[in-house]
N, C-alpha and C. Protein backbone atom coordinates (compact mmCIF):
# COMPACT_ATOMS: atom_id res chain seq x y z
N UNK A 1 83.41 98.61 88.98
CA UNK A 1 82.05 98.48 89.46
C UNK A 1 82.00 98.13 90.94
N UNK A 2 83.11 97.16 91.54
CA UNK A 2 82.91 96.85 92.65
C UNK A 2 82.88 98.02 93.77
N UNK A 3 84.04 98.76 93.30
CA UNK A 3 84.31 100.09 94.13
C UNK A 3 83.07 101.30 94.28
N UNK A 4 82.23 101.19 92.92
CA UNK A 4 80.86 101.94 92.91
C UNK A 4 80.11 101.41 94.21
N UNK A 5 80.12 99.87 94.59
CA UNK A 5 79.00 99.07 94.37
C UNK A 5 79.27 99.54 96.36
N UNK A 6 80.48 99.36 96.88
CA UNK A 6 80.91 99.05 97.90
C UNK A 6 80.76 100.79 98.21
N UNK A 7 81.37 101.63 97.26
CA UNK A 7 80.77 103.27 98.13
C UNK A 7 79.23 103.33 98.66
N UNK A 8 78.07 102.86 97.64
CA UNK A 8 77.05 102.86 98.17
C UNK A 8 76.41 101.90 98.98
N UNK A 9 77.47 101.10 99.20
CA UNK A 9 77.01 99.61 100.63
C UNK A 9 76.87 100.91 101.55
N UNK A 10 78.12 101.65 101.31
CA UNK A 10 78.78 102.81 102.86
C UNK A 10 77.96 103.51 103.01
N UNK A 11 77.36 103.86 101.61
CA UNK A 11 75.98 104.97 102.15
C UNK A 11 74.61 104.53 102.95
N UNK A 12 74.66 103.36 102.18
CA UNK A 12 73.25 102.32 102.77
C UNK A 12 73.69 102.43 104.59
N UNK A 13 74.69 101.69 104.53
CA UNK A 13 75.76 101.86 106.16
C UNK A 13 75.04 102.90 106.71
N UNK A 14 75.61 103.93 106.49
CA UNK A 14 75.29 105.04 107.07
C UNK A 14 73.96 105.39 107.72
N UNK A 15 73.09 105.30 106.48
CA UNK A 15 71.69 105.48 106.59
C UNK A 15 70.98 104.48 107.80
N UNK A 16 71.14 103.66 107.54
CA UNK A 16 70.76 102.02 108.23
C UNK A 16 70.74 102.42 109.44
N UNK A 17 72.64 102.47 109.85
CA UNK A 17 72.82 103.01 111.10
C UNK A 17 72.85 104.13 112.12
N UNK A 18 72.35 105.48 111.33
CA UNK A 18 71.69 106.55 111.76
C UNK A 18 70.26 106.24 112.16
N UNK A 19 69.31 105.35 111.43
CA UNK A 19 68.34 105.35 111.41
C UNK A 19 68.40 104.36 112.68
N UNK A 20 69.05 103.50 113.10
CA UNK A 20 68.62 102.51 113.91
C UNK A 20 69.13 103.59 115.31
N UNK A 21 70.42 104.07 115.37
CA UNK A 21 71.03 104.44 116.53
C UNK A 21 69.74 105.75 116.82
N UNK A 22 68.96 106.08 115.80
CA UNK A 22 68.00 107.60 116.38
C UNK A 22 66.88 106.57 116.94
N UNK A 23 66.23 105.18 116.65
CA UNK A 23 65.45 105.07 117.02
C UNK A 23 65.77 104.45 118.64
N UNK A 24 67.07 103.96 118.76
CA UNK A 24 67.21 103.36 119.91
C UNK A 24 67.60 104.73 120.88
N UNK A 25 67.65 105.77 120.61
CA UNK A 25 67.37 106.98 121.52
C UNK A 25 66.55 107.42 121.65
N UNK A 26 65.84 106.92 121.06
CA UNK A 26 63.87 107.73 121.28
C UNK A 26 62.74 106.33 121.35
N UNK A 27 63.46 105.18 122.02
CA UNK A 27 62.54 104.38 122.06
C UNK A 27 61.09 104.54 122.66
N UNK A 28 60.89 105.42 123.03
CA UNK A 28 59.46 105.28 123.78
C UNK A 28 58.71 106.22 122.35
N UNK A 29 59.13 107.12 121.80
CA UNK A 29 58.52 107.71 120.50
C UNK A 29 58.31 106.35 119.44
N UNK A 30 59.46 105.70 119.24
CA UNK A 30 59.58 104.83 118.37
C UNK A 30 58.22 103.68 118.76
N UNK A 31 58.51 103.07 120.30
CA UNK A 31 57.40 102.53 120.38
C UNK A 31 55.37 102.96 120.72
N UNK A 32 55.49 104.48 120.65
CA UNK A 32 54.30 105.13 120.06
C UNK A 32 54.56 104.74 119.03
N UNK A 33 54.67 105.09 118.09
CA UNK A 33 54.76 105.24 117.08
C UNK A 33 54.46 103.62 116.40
N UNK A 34 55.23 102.44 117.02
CA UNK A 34 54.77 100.68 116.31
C UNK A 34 53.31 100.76 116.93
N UNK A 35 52.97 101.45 117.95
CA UNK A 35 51.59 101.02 118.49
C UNK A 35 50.12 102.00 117.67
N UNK A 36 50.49 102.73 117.15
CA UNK A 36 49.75 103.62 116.63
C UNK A 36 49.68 102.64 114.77
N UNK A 37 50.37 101.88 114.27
CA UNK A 37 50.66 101.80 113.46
C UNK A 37 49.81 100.37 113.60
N UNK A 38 49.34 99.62 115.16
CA UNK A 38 48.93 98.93 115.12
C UNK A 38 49.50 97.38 115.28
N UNK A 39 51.34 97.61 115.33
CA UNK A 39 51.95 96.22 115.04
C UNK A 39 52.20 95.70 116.62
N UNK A 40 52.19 94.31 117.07
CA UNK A 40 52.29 93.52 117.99
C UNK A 40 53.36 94.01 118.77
N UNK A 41 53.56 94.23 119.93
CA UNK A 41 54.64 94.03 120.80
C UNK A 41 55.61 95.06 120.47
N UNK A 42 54.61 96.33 120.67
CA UNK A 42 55.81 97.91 119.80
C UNK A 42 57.08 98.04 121.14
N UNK A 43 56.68 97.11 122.54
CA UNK A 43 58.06 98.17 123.30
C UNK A 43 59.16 97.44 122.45
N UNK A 44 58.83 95.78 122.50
CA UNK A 44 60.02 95.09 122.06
C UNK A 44 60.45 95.19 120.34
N UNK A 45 59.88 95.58 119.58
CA UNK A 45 60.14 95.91 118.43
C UNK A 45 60.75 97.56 118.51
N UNK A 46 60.17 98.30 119.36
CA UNK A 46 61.49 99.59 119.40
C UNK A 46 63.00 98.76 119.23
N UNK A 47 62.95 97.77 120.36
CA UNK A 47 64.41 97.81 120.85
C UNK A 47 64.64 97.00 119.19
N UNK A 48 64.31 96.00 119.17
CA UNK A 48 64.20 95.13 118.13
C UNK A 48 64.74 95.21 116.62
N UNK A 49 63.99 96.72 116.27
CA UNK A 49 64.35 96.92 114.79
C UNK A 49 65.60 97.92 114.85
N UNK A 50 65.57 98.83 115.87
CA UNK A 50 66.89 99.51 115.96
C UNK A 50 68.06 98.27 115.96
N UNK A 51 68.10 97.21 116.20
CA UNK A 51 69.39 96.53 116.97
C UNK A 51 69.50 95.80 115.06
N UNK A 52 68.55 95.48 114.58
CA UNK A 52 68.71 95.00 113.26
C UNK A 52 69.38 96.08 112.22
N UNK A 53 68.67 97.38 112.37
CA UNK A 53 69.09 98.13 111.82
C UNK A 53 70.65 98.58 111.86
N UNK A 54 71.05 98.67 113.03
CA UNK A 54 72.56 99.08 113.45
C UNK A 54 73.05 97.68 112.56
N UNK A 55 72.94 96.59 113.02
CA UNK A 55 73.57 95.06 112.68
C UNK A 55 73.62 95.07 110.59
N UNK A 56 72.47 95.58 110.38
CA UNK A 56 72.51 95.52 108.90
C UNK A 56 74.01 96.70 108.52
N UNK A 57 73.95 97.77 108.90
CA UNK A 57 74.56 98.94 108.87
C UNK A 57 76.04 98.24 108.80
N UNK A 58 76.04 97.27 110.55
CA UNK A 58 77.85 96.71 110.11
C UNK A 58 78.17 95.56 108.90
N UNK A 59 76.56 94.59 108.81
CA UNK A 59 76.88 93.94 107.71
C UNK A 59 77.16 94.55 106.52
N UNK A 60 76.67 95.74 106.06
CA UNK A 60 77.01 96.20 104.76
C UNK A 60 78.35 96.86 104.74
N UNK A 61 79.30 96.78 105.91
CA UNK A 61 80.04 97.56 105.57
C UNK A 61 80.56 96.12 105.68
N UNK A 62 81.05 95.41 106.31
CA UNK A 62 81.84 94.02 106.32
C UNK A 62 81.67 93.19 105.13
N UNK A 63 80.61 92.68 104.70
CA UNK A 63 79.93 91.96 104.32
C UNK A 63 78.51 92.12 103.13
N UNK A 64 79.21 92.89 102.17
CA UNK A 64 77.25 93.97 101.58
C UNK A 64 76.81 93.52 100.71
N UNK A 65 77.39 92.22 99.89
CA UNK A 65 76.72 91.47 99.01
C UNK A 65 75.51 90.91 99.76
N UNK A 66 75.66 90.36 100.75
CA UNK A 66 74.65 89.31 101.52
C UNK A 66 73.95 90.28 102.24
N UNK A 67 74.22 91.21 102.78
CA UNK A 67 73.92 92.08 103.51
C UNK A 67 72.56 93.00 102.99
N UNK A 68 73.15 92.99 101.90
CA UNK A 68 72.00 94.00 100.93
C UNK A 68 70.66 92.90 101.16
N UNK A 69 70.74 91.82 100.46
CA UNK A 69 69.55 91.07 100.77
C UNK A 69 68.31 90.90 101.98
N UNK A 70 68.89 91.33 102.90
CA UNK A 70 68.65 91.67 104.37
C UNK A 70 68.12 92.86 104.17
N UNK A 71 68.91 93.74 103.84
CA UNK A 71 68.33 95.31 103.90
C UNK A 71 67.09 95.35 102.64
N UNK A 72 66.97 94.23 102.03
CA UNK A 72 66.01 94.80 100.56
C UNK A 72 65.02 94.36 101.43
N UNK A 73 64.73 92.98 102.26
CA UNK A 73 64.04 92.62 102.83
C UNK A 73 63.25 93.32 103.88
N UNK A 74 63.88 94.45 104.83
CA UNK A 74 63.26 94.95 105.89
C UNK A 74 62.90 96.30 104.91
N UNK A 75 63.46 96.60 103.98
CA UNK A 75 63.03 97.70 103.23
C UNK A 75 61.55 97.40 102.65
N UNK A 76 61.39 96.00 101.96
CA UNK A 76 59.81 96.32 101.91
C UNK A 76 59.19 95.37 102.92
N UNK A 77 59.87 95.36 104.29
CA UNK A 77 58.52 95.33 105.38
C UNK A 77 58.22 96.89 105.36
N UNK A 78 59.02 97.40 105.92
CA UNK A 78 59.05 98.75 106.64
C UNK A 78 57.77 99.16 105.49
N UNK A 79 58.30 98.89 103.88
CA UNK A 79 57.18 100.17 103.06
C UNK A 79 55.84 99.30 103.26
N UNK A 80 55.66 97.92 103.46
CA UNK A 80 54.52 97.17 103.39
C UNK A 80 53.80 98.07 104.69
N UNK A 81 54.19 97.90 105.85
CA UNK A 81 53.69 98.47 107.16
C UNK A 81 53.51 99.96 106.53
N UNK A 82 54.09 100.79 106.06
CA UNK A 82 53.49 102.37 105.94
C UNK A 82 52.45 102.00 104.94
N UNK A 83 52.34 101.49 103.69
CA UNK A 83 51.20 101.45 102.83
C UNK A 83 50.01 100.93 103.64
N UNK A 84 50.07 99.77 104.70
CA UNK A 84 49.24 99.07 105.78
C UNK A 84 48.62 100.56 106.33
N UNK A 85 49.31 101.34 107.14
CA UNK A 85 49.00 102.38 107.95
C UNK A 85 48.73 103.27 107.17
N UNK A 86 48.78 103.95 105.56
CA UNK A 86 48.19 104.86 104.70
C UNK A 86 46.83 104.32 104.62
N UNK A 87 46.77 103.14 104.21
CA UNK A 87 45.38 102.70 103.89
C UNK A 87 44.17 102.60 105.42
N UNK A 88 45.11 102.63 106.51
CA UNK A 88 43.81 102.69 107.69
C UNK A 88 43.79 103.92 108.06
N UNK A 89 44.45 104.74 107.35
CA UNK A 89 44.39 106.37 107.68
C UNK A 89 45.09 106.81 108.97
N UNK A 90 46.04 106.15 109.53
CA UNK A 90 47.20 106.26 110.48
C UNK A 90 47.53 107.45 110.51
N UNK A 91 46.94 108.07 111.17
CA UNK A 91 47.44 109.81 111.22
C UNK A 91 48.95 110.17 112.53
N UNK A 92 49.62 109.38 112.03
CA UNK A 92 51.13 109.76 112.85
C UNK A 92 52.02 109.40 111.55
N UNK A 93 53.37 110.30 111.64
CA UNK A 93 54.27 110.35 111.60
C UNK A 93 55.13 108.74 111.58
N UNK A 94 56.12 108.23 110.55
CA UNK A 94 56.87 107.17 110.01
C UNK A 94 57.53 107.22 111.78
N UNK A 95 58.36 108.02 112.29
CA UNK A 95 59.20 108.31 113.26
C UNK A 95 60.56 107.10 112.94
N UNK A 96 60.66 107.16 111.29
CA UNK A 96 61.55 106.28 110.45
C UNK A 96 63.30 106.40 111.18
N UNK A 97 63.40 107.81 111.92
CA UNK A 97 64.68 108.09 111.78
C UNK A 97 64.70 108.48 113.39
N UNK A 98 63.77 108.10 114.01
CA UNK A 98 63.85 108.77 115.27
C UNK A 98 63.17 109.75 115.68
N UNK A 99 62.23 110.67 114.81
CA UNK A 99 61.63 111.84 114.80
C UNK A 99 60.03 111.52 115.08
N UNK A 100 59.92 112.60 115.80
CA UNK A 100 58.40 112.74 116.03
C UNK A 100 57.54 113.57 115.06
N UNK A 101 57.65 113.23 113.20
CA UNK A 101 57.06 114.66 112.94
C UNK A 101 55.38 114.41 112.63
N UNK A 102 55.34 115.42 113.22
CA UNK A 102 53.61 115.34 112.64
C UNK A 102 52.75 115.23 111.75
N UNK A 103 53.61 115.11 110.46
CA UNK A 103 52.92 114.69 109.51
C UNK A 103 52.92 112.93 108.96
N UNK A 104 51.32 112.68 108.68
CA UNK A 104 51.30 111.18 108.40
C UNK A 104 52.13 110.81 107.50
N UNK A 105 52.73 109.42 107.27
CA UNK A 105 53.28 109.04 106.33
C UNK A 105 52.44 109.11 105.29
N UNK A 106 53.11 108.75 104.30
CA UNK A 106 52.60 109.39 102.54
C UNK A 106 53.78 108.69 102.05
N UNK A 107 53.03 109.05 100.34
CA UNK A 107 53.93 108.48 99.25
C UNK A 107 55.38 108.64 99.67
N UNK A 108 55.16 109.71 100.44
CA UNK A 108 57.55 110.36 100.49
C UNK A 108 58.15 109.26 101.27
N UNK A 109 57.39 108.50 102.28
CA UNK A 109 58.12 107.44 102.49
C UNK A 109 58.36 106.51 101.60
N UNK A 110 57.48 106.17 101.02
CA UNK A 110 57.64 104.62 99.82
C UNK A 110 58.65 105.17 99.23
N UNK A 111 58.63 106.39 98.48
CA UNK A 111 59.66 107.07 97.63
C UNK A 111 60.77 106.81 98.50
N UNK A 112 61.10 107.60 99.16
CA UNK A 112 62.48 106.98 100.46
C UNK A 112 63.20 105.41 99.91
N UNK A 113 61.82 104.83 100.79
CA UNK A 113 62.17 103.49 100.39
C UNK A 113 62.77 102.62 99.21
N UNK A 114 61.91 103.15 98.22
CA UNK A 114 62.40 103.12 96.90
C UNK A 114 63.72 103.36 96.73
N UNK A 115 64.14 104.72 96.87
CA UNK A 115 65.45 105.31 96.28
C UNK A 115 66.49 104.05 96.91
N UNK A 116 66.18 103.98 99.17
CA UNK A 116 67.34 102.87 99.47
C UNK A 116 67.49 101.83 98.92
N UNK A 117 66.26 101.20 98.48
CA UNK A 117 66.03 100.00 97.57
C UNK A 117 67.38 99.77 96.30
N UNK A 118 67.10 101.16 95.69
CA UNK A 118 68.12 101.04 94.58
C UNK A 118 69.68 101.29 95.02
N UNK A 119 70.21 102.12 96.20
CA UNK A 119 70.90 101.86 96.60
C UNK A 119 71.36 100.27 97.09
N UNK A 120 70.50 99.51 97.26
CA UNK A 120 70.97 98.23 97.96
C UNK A 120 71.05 97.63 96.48
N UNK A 121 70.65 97.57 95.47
CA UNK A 121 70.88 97.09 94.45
C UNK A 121 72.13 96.92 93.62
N UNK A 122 72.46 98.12 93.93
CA UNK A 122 73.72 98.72 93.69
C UNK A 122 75.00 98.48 94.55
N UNK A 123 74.28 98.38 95.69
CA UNK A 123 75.58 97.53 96.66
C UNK A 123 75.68 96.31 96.46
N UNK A 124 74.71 95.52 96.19
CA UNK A 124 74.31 93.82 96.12
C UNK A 124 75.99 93.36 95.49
N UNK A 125 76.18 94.36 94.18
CA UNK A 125 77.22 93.85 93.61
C UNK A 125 78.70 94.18 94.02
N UNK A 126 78.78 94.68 95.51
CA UNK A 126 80.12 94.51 95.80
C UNK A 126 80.74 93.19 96.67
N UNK A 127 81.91 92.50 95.99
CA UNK A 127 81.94 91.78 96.86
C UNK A 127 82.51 91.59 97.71
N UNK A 128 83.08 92.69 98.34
CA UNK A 128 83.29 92.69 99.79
C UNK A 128 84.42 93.73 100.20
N UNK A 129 84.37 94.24 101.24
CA UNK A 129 84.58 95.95 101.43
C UNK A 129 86.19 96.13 100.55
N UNK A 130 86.28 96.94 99.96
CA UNK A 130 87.34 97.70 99.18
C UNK A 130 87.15 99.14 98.82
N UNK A 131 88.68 99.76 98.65
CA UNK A 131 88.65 101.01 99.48
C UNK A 131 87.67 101.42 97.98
N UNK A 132 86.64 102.33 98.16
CA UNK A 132 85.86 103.49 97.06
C UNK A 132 86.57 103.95 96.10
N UNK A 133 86.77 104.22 95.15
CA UNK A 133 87.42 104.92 93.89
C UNK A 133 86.83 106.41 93.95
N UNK A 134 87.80 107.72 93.39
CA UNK A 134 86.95 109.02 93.95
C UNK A 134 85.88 108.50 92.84
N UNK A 135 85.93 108.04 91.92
CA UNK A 135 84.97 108.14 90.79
C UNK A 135 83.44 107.56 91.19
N UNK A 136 83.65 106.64 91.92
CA UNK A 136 82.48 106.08 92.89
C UNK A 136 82.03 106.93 93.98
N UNK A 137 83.22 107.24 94.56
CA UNK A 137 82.27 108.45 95.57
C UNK A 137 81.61 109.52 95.37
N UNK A 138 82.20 109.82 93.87
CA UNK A 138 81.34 111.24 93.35
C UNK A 138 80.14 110.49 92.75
N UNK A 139 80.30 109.59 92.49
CA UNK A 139 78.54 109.20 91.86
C UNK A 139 77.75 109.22 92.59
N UNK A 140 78.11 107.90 93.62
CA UNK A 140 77.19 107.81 94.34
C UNK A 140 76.83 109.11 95.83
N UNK A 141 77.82 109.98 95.63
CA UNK A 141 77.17 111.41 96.26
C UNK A 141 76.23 112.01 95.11
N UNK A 142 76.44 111.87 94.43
CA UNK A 142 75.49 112.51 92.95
C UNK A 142 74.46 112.14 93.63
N UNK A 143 74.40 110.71 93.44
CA UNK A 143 72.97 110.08 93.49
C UNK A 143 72.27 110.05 94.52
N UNK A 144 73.19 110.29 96.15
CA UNK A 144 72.25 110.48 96.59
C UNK A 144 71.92 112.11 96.71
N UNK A 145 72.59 113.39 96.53
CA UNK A 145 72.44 114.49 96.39
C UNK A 145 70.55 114.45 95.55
N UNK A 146 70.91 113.50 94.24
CA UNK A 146 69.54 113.42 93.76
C UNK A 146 68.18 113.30 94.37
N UNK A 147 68.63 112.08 95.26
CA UNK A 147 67.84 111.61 95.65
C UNK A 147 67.14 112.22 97.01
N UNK A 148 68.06 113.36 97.70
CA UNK A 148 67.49 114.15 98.59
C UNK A 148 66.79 115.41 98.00
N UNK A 149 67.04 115.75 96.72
CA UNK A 149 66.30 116.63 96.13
C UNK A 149 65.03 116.06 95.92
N UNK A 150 64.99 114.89 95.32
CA UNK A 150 63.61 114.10 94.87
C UNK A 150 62.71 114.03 95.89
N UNK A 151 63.35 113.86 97.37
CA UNK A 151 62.64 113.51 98.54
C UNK A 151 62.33 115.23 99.03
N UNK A 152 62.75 116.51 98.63
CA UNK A 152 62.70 117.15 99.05
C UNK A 152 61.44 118.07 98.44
N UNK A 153 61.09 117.44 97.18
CA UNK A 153 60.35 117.77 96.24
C UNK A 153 59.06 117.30 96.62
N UNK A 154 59.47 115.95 96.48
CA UNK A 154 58.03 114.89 97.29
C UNK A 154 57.54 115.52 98.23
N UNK A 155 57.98 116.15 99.25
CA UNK A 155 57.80 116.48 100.51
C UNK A 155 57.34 117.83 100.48
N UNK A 156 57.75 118.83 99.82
CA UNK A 156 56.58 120.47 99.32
C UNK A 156 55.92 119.68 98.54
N UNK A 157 55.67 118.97 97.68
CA UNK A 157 54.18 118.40 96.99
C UNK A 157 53.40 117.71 98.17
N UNK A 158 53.95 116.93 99.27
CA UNK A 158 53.22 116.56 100.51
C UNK A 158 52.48 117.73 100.88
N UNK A 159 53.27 119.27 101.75
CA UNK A 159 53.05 119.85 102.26
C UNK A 159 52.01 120.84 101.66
N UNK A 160 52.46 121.14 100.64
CA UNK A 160 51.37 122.20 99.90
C UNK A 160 50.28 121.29 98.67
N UNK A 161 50.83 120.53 97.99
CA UNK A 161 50.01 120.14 96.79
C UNK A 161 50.27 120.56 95.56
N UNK A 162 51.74 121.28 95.64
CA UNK A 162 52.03 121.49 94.50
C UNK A 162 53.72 121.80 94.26
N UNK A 163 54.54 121.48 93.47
CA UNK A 163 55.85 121.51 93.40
C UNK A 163 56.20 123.18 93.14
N UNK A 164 55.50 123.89 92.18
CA UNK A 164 56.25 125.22 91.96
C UNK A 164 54.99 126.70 92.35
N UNK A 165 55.33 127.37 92.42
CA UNK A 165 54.10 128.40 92.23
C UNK A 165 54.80 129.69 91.78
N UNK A 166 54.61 130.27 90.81
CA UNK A 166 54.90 131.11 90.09
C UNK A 166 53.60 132.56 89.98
N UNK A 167 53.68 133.36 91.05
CA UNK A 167 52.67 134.27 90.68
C UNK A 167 53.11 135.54 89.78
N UNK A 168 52.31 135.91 89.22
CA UNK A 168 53.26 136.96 88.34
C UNK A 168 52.32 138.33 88.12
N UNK A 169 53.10 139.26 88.39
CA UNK A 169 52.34 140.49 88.76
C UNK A 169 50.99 141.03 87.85
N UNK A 170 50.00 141.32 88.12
CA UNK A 170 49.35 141.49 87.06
C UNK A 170 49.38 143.06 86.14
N UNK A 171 49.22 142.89 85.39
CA UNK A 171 49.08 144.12 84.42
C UNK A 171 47.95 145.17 84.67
């Protein structure tokens, strides 16, 4: 279990620290983006949450029992602030990963959130970095393979309003 627990600290890792290193390259998007959303002091929170984010990224790989706790924590600020900005009708873009996209946040972020959530859950129980088992790395690629399908799904139900469309020739 530990070796499960510690492959998906690495994935959390990963994520964490992609997400922090894109926002600290696009800080002036990033800080549109805290100011549109309405939160206090967006230049210094650009720099701010990127530098946490990278820092969580090395704690989970050093350190991911304790680490996770940290990450469950900014995981539901981050979803508290998008549900905040769904409900005032915040018409920008999460810019979660560094990106400018034009579409408002929506459920696909919480979902996001969610899925890392359970990833950190799952890391909570390693106690402390050891090498992955392949049997762990194929899961937890499973899972997140899943979990980019799920988000990919969410996201044509964002875009169109509907997951499949099947027209079929008429007679």
């Amino acid at each position: 279990m530990s070796a499960l627990a510690y492959a998906a600290a690495l994935l959390l890792a990963a994520v964490f620290g992609w997400a922090g290193l894109a926002k600290l390259r696009t800080r002036h998007t990033t800080a549109r983006t805290f100011r549109a959303f309405g939160l206090a002091h967006p230049d210094a929170l650009a720099v701010g949450v990127p530098v946490v984010e990278v820092a969580l990224a090395v704690g989970l790989v050093v350190a991911p029992a304790e680490a996770t706790l940290a990450a469950l924590a900014v995981l539901a600020g981050f979803s508290t602030i998008l549900v905040r900005a769904m409900r005032a009708g915040v018409d920008v873009g999460c810019g979660c990963f560094g990106t400018a996209r034009r579409q408002p946040v929506s459920f696909v972020e919480l979902v996001r959130n969610g899925l890392l959530g359970t990833a950190a859950l799952t890391a909570a129980f390693a106690p402390g970095p050891v090498a992955p088992t392949l049997e762990g790395v194929v899961a937890v690629t499973t899972a997140a393979a899943c979990a980019i399908l799920t988000l990919t799904l969410c996201d044509l139900y964002r875009t169109t309003g509907r997951l499949f469309r099947l027209d079929l020739p008429h007679a």
